[in-house]
PDB file of N, CA and C in Angstrom:
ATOM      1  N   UNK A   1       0.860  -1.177   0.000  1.00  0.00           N
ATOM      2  CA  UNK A   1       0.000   0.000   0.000  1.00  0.00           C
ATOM      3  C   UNK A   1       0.902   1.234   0.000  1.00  0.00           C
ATOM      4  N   UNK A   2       0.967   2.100  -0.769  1.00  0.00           N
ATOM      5  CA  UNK A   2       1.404   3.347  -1.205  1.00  0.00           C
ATOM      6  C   UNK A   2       0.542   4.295   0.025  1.00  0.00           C
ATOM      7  N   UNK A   3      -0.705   4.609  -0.495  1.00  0.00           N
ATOM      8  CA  UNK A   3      -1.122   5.755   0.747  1.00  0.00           C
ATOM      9  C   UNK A   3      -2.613   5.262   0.697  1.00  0.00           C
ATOM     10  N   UNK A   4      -2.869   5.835   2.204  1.00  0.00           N
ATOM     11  CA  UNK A   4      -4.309   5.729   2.370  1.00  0.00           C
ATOM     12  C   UNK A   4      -5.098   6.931   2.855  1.00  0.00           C
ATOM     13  N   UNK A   5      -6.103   7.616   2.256  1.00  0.00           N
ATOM     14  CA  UNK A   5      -6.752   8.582   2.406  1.00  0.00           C
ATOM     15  C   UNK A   5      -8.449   9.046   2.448  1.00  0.00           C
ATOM     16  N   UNK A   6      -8.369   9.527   3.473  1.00  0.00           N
ATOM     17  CA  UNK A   6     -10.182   9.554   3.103  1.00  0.00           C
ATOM     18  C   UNK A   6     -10.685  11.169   2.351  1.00  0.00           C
ATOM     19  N   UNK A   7     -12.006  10.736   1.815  1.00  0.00           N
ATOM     20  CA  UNK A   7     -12.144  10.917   0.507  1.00  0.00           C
ATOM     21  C   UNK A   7     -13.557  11.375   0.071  1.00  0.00           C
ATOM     22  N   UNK A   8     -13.979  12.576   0.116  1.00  0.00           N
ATOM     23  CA  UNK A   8     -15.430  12.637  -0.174  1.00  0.00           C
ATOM     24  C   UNK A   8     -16.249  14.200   0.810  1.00  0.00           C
ATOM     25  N   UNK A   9     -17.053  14.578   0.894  1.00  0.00           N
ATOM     26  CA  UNK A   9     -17.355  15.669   1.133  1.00  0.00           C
ATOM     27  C   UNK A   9     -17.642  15.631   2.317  1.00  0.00           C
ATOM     28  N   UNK A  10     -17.918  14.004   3.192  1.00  0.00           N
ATOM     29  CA  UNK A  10     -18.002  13.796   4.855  1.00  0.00           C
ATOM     30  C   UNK A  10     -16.579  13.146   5.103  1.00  0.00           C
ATOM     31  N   UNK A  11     -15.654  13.021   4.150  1.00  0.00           N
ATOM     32  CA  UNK A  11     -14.592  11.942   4.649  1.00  0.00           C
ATOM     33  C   UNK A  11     -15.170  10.647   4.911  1.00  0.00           C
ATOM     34  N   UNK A  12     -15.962   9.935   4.177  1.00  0.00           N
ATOM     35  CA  UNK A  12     -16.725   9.087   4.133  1.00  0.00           C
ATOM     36  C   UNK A  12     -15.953   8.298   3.107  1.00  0.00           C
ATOM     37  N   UNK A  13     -15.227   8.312   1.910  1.00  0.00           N
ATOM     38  CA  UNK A  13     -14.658   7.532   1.252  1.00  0.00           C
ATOM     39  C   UNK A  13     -13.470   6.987   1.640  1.00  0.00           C
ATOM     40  N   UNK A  14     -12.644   6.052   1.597  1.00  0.00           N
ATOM     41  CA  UNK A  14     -11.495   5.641   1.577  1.00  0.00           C
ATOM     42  C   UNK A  14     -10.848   4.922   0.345  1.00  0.00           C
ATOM     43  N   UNK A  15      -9.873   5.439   0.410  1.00  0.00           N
ATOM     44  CA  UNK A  15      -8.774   5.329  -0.994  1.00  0.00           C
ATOM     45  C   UNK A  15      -7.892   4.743  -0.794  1.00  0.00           C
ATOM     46  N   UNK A  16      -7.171   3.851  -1.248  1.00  0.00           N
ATOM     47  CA  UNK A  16      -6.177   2.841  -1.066  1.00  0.00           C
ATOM     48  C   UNK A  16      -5.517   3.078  -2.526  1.00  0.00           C
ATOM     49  N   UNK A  17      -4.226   3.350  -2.161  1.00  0.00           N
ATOM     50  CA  UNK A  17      -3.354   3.436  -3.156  1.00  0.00           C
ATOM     51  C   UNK A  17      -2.517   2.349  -3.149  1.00  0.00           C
ATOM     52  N   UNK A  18      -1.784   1.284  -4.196  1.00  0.00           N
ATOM     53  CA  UNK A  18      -0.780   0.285  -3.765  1.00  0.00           C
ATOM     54  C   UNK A  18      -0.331  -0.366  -4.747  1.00  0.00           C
ATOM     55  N   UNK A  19       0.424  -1.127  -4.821  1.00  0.00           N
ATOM     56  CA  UNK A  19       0.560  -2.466  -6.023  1.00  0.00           C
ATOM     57  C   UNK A  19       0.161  -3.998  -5.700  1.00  0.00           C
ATOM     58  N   UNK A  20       0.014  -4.736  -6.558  1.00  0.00           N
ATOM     59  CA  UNK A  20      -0.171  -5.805  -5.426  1.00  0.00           C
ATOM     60  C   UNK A  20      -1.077  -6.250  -4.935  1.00  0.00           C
ATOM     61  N   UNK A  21      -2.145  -5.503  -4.942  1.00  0.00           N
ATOM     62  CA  UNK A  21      -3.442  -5.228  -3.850  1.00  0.00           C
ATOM     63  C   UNK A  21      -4.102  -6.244  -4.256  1.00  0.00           C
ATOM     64  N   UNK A  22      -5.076  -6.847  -2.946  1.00  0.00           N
ATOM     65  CA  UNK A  22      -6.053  -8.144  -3.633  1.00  0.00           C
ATOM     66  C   UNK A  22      -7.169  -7.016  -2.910  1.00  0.00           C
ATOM     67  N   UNK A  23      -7.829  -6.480  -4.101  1.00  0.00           N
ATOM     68  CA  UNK A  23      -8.553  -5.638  -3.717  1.00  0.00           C
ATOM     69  C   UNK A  23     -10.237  -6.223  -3.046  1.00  0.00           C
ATOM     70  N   UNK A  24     -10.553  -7.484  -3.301  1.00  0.00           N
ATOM     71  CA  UNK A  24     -11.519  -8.640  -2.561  1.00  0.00           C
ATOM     72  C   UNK A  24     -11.096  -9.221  -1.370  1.00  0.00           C
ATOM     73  N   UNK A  25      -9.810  -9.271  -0.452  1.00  0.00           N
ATOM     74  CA  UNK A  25      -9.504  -9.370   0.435  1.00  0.00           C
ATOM     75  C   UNK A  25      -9.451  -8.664   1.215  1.00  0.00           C
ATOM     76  N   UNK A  26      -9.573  -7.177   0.627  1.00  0.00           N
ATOM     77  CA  UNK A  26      -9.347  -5.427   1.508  1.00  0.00           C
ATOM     78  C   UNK A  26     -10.418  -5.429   2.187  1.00  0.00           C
ATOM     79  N   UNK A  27     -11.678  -5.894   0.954  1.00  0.00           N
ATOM     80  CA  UNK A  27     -13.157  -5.699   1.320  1.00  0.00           C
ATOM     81  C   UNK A  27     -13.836  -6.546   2.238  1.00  0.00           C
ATOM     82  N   UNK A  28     -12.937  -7.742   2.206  1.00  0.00           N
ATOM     83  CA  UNK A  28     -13.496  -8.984   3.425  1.00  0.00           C
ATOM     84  C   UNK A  28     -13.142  -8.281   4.828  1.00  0.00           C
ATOM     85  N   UNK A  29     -11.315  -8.224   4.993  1.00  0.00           N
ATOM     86  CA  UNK A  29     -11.357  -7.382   6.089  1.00  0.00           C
ATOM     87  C   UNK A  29     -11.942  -6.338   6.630  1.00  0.00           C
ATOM     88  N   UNK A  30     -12.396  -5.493   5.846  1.00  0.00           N
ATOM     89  CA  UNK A  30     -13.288  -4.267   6.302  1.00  0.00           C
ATOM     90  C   UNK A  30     -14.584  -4.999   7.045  1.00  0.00           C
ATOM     91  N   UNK A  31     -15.218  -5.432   5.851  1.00  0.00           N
ATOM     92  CA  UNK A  31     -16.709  -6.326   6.536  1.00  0.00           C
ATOM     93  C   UNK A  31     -16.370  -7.339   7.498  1.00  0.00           C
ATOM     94  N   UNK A  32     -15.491  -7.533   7.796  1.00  0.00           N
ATOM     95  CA  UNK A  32     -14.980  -8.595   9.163  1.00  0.00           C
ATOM     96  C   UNK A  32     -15.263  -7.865  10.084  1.00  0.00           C
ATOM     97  N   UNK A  33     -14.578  -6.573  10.115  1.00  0.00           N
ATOM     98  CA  UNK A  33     -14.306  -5.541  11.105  1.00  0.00           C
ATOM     99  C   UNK A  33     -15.994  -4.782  11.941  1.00  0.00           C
ATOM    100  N   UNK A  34     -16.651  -5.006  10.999  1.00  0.00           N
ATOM    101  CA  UNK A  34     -18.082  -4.736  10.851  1.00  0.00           C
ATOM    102  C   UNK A  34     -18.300  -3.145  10.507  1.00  0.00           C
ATOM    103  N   UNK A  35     -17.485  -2.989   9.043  1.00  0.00           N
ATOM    104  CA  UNK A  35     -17.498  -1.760   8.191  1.00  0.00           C
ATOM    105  C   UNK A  35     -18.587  -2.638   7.436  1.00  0.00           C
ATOM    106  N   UNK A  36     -19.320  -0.829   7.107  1.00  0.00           N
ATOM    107  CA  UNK A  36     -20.165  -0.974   5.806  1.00  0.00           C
ATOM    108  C   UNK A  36     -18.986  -0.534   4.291  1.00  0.00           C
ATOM    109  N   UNK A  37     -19.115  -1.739   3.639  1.00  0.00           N
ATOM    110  CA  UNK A  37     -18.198  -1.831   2.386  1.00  0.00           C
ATOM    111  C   UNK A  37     -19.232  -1.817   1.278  1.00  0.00           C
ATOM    112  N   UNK A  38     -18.714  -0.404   0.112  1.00  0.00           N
ATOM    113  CA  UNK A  38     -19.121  -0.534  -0.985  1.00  0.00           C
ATOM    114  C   UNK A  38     -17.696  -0.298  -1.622  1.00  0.00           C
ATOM    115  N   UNK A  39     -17.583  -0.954  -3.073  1.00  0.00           N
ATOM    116  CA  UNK A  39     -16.738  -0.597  -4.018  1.00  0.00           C
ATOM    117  C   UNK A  39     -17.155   0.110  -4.648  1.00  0.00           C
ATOM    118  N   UNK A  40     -16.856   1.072  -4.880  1.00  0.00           N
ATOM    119  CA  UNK A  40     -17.011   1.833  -5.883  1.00  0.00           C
ATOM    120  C   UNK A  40     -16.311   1.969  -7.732  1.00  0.00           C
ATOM    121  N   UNK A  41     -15.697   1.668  -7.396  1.00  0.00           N
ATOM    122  CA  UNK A  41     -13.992   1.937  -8.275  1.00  0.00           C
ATOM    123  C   UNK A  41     -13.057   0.937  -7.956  1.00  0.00           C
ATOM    124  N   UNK A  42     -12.254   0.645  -9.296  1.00  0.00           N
ATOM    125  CA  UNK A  42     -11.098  -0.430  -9.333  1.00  0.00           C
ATOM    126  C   UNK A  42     -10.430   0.058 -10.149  1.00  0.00           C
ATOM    127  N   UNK A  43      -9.305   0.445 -10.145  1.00  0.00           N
ATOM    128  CA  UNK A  43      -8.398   1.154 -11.600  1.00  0.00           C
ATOM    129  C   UNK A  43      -6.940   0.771 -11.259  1.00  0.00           C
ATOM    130  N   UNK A  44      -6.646   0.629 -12.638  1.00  0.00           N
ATOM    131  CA  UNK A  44      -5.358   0.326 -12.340  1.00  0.00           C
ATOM    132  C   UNK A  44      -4.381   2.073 -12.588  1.00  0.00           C
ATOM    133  N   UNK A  45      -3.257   2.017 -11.839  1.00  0.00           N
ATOM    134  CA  UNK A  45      -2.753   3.518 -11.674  1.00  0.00           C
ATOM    135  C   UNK A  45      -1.341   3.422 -12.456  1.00  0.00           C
ATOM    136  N   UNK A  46      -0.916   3.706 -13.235  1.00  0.00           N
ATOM    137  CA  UNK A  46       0.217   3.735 -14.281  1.00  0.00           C
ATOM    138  C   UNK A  46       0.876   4.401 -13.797  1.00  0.00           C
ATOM    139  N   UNK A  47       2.519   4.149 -12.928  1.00  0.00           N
ATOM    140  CA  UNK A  47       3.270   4.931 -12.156  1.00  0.00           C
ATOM    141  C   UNK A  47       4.071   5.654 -13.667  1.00  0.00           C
ATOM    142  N   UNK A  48       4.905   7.073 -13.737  1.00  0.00           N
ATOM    143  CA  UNK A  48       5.294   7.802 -14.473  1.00  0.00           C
ATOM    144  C   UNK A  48       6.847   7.983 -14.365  1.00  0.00           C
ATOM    145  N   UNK A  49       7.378   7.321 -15.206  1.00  0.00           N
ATOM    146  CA  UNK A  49       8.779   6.772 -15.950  1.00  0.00           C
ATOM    147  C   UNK A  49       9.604   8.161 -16.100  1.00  0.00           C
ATOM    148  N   UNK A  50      10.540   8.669 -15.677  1.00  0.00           N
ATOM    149  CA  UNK A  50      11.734   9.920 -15.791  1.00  0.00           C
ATOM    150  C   UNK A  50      12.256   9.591 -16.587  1.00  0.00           C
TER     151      UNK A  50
END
């Protein structure tokens, strides 16, 4: 995980930046935790080459 940030006009979103990520395992842990989990978004992020 690169960075994590919340995200949205209540700070209600969370953003996970990373490589690697099993982004269906993020979401189990959350709902383990007894977070309400929606996905919203899945993208892949193209790091920028000097």
């Amino acid at each position: 995980v690169l960075s994590v940030a919340l995200d949205g006009k209540e700070k209600r979103k969370l953003v996970v930046v990373g490589e690697h990520m099993d982004a269906f395992e993020l979401v189990k842990s959350l709902k383990k935790k007894n977070f309400r989990v929606d996905m919203e978004s899945l993208e892949e992020v193209k790091s920028e080459k000097k």
